[in-house]
C-alpha atoms as a PDB file:
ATOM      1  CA  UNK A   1     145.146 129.984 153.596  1.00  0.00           C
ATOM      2  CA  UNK A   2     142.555 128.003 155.794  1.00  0.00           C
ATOM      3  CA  UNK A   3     143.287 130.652 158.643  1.00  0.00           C
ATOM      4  CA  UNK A   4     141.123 133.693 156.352  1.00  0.00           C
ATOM      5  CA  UNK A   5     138.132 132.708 157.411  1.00  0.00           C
ATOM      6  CA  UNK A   6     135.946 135.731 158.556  1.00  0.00           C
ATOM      7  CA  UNK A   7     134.996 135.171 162.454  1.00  0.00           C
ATOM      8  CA  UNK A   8     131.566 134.802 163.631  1.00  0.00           C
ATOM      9  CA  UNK A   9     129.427 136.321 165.260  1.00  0.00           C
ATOM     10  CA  UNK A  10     129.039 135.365 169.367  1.00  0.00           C
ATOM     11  CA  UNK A  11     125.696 135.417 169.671  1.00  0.00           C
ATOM     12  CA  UNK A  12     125.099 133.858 166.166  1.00  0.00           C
ATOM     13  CA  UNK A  13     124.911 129.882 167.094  1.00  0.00           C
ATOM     14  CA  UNK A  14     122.501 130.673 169.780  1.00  0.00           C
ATOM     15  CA  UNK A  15     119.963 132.782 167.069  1.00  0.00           C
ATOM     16  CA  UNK A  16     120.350 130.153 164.806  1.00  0.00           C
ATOM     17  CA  UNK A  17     119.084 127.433 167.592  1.00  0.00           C
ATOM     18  CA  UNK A  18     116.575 130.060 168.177  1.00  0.00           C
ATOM     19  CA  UNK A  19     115.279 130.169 164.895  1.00  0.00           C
ATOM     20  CA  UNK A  20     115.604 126.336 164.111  1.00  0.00           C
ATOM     21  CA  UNK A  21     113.423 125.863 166.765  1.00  0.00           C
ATOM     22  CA  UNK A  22     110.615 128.619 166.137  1.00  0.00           C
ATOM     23  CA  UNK A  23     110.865 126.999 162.882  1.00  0.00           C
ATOM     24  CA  UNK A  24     110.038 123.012 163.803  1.00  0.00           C
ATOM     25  CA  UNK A  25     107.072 124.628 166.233  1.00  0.00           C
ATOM     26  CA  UNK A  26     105.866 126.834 163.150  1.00  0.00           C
ATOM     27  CA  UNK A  27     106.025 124.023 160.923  1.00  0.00           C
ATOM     28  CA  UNK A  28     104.610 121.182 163.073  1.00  0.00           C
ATOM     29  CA  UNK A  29     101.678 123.247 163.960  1.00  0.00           C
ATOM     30  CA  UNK A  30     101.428 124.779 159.624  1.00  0.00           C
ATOM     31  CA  UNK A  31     101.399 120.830 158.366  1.00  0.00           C
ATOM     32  CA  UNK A  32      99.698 118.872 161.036  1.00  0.00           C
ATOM     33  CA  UNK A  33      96.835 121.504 161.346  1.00  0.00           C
ATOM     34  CA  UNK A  34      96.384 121.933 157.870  1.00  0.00           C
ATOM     35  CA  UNK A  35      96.399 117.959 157.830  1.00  0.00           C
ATOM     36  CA  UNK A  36      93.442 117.934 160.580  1.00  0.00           C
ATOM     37  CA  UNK A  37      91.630 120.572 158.682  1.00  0.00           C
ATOM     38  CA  UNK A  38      91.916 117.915 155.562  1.00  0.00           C
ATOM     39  CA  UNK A  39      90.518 115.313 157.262  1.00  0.00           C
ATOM     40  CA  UNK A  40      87.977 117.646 159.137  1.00  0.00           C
ATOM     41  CA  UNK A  41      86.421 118.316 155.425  1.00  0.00           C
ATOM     42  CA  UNK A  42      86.881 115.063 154.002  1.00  0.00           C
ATOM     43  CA  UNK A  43      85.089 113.679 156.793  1.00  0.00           C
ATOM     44  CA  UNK A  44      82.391 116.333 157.614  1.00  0.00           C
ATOM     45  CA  UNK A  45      83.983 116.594 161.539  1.00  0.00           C
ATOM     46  CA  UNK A  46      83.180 119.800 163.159  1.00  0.00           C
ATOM     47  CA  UNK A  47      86.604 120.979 163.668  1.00  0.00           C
ATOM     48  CA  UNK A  48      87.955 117.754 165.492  1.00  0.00           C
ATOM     49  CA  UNK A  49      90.458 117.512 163.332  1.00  0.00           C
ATOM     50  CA  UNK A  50      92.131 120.426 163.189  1.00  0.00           C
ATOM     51  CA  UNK A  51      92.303 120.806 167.129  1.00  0.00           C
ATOM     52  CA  UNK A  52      93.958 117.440 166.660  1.00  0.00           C
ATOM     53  CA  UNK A  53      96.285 118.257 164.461  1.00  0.00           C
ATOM     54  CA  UNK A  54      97.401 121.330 166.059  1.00  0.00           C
ATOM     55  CA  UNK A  55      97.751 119.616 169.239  1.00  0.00           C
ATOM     56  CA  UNK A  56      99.988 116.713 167.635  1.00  0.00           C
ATOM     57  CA  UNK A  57     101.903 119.295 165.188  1.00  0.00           C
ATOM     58  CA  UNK A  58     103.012 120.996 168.622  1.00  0.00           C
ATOM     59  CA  UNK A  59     104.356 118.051 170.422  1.00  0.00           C
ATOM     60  CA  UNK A  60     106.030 116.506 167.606  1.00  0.00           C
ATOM     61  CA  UNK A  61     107.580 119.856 167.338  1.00  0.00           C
ATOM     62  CA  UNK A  62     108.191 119.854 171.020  1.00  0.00           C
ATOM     63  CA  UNK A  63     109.966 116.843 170.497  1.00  0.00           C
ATOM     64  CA  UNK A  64     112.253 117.894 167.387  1.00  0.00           C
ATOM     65  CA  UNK A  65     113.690 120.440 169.149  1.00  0.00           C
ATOM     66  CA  UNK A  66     114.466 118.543 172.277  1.00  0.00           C
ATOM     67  CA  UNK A  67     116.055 115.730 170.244  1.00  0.00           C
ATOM     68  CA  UNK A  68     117.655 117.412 168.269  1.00  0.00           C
ATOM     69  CA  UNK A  69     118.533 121.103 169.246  1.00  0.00           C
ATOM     70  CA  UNK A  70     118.849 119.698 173.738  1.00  0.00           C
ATOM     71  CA  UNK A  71     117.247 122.298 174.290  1.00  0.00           C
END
């Protein structure tokens, strides 16, 4: 009974890479800016921080999804 499974979708592995990846760029930029807005008030930095942190949350994303989607 292994043959009843219901078919998928064409397009469906290609949204799912799609939304993998918006999700690794939304998430690297959420945790690594909010991270650079930390340090930003711990430290008293005029927004360094955070412009840091949005910049490194991006490529690390960047990366993700080329390592690990090919994209």
């Amino acid at each position: 009974m292994s043959d009843d499974q219901s078919p998928q979708r064409q397009g469906a592995a290609g949204a799912n890479a799609g939304y993998t990846a918006l999700g690794y760029l939304m998430g690297g930029i959420a945790v690594w800016g909010f991270l650079g807005w930390l340090l930003d008030s711990w430290l008293g930095l005029p927004h360094i921080g955070l412009i840091l942190g949005l910049v490194v949350g991006t490529a690390a994303a960047i990366y993700l999804i080329v390592k690990r989607l090919g994209a």
